[in-house]
N, C-alpha and C. Protein backbone atom coordinates (compact mmCIF):
# COMPACT_ATOMS: atom_id res chain seq x y z
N UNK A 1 0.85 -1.17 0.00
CA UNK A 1 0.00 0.00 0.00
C UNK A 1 0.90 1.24 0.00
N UNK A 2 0.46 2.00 -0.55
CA UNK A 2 1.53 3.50 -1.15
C UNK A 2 0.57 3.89 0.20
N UNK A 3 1.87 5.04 0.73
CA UNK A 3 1.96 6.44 1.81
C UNK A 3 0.71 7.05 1.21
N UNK A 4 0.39 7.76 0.11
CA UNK A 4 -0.76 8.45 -0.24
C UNK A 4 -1.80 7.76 -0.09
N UNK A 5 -1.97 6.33 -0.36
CA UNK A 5 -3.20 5.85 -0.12
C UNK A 5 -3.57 5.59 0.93
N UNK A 6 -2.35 5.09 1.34
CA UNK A 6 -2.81 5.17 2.97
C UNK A 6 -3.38 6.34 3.58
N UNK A 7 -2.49 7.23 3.61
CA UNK A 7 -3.07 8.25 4.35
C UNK A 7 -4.54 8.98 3.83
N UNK A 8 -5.06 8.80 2.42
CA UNK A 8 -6.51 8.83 2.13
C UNK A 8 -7.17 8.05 2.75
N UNK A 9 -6.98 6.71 2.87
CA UNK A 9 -7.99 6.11 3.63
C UNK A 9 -8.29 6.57 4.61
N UNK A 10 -6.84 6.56 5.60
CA UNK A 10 -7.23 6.95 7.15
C UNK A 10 -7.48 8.21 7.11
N UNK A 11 -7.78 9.37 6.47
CA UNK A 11 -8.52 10.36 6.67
C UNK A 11 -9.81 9.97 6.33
N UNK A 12 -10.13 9.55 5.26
CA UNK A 12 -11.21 9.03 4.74
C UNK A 12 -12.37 8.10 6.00
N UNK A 13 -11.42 7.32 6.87
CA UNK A 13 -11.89 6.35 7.98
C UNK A 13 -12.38 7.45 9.02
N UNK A 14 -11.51 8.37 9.26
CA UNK A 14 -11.73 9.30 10.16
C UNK A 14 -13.09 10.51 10.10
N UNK A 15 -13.09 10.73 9.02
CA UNK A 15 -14.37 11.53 8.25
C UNK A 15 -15.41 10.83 8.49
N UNK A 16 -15.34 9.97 8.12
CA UNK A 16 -16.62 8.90 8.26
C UNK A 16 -16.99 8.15 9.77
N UNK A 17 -16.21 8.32 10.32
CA UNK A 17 -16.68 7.97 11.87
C UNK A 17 -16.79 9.26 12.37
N UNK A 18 -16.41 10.83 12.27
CA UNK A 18 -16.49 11.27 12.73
C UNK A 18 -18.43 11.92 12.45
N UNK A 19 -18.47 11.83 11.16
CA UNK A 19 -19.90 12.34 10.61
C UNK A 19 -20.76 11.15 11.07
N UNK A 20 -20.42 9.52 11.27
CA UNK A 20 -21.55 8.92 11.81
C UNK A 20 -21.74 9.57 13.17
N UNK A 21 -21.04 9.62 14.01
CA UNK A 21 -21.18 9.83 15.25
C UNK A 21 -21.70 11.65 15.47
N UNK A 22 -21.55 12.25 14.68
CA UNK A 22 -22.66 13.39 14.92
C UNK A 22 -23.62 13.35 14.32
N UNK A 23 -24.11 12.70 13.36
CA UNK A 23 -25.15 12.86 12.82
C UNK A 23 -26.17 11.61 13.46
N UNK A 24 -25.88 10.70 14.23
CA UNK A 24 -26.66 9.67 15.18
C UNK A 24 -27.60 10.62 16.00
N UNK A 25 -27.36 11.23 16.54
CA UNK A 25 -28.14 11.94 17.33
C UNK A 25 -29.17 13.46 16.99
N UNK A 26 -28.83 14.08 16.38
CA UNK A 26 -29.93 15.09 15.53
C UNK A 26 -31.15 14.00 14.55
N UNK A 27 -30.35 12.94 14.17
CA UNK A 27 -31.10 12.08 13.30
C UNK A 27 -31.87 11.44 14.63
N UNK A 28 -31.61 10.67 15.50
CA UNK A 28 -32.62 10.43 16.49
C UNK A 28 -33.50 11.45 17.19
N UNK A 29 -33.25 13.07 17.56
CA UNK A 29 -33.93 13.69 18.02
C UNK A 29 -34.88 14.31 16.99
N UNK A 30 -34.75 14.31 15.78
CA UNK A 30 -35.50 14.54 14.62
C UNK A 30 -36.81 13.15 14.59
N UNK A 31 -36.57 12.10 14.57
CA UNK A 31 -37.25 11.31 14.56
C UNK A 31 -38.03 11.33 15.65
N UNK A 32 -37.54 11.58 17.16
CA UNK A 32 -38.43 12.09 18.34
C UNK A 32 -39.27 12.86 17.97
N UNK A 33 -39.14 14.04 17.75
CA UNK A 33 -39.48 15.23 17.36
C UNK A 33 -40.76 14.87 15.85
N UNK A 34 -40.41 14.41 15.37
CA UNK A 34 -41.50 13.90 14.04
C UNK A 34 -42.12 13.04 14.87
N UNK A 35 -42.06 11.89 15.12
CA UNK A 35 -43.31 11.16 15.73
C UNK A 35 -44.09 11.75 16.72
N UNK A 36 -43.70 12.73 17.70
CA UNK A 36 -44.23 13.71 18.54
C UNK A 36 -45.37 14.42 17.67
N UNK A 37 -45.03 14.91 16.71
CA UNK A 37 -45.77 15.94 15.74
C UNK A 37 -46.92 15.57 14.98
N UNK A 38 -46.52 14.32 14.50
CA UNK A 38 -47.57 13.01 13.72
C UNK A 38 -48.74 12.62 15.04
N UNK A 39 -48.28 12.43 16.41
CA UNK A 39 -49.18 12.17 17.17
C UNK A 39 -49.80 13.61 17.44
N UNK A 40 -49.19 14.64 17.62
CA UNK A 40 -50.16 15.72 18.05
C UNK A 40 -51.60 15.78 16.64
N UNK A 41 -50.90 15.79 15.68
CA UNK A 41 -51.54 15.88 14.23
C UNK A 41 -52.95 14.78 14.64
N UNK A 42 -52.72 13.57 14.72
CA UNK A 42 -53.78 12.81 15.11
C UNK A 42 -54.55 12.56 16.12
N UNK A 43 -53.75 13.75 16.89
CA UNK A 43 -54.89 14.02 18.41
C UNK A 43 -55.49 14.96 17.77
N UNK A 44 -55.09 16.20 17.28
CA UNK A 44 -56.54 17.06 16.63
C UNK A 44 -57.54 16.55 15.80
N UNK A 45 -57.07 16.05 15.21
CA UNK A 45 -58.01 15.48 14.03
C UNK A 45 -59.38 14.65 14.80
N UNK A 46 -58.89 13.30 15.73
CA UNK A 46 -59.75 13.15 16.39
C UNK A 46 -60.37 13.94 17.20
N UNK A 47 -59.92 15.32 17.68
CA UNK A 47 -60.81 16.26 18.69
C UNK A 47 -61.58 17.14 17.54
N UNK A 48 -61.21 16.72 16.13
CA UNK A 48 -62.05 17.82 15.47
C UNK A 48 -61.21 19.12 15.54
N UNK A 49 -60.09 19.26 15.08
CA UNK A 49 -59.39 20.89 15.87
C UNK A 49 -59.30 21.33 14.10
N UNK A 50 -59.16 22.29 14.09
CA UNK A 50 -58.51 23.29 12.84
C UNK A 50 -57.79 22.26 12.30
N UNK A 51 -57.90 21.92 11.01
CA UNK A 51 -56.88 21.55 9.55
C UNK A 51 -55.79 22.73 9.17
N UNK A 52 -55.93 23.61 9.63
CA UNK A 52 -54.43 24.77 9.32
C UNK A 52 -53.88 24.57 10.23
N UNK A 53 -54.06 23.73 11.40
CA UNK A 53 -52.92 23.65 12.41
C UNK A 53 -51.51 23.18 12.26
N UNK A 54 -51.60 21.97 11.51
CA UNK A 54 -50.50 21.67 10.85
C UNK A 54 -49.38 22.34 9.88
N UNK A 55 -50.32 22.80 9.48
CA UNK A 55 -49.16 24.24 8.66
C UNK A 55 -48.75 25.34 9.24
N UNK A 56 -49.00 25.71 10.71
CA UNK A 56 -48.78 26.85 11.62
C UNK A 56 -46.83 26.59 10.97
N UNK A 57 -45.94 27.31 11.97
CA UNK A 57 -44.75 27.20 12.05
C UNK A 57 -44.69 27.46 13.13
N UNK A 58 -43.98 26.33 13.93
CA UNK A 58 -43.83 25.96 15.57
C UNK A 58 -42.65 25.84 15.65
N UNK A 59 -42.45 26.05 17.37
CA UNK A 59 -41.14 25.70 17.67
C UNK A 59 -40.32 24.33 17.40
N UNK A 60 -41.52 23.36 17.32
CA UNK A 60 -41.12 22.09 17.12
C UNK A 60 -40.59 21.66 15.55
N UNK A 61 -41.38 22.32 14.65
CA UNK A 61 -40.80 22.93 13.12
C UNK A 61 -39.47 23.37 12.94
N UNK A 62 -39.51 24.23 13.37
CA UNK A 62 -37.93 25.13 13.64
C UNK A 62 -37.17 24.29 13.40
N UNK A 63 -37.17 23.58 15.06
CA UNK A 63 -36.21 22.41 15.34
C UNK A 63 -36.00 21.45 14.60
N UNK A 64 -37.07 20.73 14.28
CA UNK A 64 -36.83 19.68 13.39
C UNK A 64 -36.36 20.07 12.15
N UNK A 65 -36.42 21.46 11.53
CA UNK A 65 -35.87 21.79 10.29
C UNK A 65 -34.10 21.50 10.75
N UNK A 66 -33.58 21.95 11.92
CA UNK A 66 -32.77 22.40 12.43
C UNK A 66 -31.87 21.01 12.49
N UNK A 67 -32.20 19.75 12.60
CA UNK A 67 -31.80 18.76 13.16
C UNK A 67 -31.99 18.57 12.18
N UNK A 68 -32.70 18.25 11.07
CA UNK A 68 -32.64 17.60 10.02
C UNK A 68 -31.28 17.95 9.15
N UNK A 69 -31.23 19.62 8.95
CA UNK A 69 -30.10 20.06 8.29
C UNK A 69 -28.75 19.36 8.59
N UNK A 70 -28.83 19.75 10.16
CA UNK A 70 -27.86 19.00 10.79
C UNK A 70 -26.90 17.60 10.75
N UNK A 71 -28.39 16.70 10.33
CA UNK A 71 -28.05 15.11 10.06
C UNK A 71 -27.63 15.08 9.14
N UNK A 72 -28.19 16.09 8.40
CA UNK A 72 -27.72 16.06 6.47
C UNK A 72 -26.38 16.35 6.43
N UNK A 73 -25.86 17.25 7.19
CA UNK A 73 -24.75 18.25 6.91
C UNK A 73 -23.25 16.91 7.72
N UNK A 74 -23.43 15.82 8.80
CA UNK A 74 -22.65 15.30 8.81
C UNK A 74 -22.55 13.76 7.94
N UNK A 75 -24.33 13.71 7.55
CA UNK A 75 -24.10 12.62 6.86
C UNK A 75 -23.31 12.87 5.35
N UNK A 76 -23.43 13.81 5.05
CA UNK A 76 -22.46 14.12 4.25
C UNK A 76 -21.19 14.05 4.31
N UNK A 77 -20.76 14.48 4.89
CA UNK A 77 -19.26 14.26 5.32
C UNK A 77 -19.11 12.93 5.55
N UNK A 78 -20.00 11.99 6.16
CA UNK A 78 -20.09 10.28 6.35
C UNK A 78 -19.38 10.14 5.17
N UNK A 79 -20.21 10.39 4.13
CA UNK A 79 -20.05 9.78 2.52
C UNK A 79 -18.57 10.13 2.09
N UNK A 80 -18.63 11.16 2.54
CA UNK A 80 -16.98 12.01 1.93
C UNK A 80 -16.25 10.89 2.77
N UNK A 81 -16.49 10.71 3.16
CA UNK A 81 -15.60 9.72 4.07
C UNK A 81 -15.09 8.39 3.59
N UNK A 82 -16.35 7.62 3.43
CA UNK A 82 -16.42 6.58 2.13
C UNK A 82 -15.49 6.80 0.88
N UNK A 83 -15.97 8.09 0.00
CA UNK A 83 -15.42 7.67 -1.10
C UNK A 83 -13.75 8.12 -0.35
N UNK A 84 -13.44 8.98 0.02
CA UNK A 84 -11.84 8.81 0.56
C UNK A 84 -11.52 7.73 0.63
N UNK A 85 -12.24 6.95 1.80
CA UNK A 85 -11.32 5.90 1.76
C UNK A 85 -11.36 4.50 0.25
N UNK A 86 -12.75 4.35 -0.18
CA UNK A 86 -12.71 3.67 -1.91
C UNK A 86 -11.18 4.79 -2.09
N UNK A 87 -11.03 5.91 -2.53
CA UNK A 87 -10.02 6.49 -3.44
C UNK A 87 -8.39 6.35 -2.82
N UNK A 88 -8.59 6.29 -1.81
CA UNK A 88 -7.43 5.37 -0.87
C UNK A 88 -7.15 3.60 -1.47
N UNK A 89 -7.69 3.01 -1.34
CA UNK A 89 -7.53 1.94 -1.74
C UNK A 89 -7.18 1.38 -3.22
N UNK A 90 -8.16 2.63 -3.92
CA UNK A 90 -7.40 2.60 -5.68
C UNK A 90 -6.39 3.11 -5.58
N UNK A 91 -5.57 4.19 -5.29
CA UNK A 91 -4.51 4.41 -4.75
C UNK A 91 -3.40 3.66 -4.32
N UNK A 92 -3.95 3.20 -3.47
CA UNK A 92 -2.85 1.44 -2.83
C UNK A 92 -3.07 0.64 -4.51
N UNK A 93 -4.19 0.56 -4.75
CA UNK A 93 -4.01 -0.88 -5.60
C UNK A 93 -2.88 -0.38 -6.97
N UNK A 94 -2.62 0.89 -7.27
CA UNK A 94 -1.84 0.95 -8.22
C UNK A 94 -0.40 0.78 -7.93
């Protein structure tokens, strides 16, 4: 294995554990946060409440916009991570 490829991978390894491990948790409190919202949604409905309620913009909106970005923004870097290390390894293989 060539010095350059190596060292792509292991940045590549590093990127990618570092973006799983932040993006685990906005991605779980997003999913809190959505099933929370889906149940409020189906408690009005059965009480009969306003159909524009759902389209208000809530704090819980916000957030979940907020966490979602979030998950996006390290799962990205996850991936960057991936192909580093694939481009590490073509690297070694030449």
């Amino acid at each position: 294995m060539t010095v350059a490829g190596f060292v792509v991978a292991v940045v590549g390894l590093v990127l990618f554990a570092l973006g799983y491990a932040r993006a685990r948790d906005p991605l779980r409190r997003y999913r809190d946060l959505r099933a929370r919202d889906q149940n409020t949604a189906r408690y009005r409905a059965w009480r009969g409440g306003p159909s524009s309620a759902s389209e208000e913009k809530t704090g819980a909106s916000v957030a979940m916009e907020m966490l979602r970005r979030q998950a996006r923004t390290w799962g990205a870097i996850a991936v960057a991570g991936v192909v580093l290390v694939v481009i590490g390894f073509v690297l070694a293989s030449r």
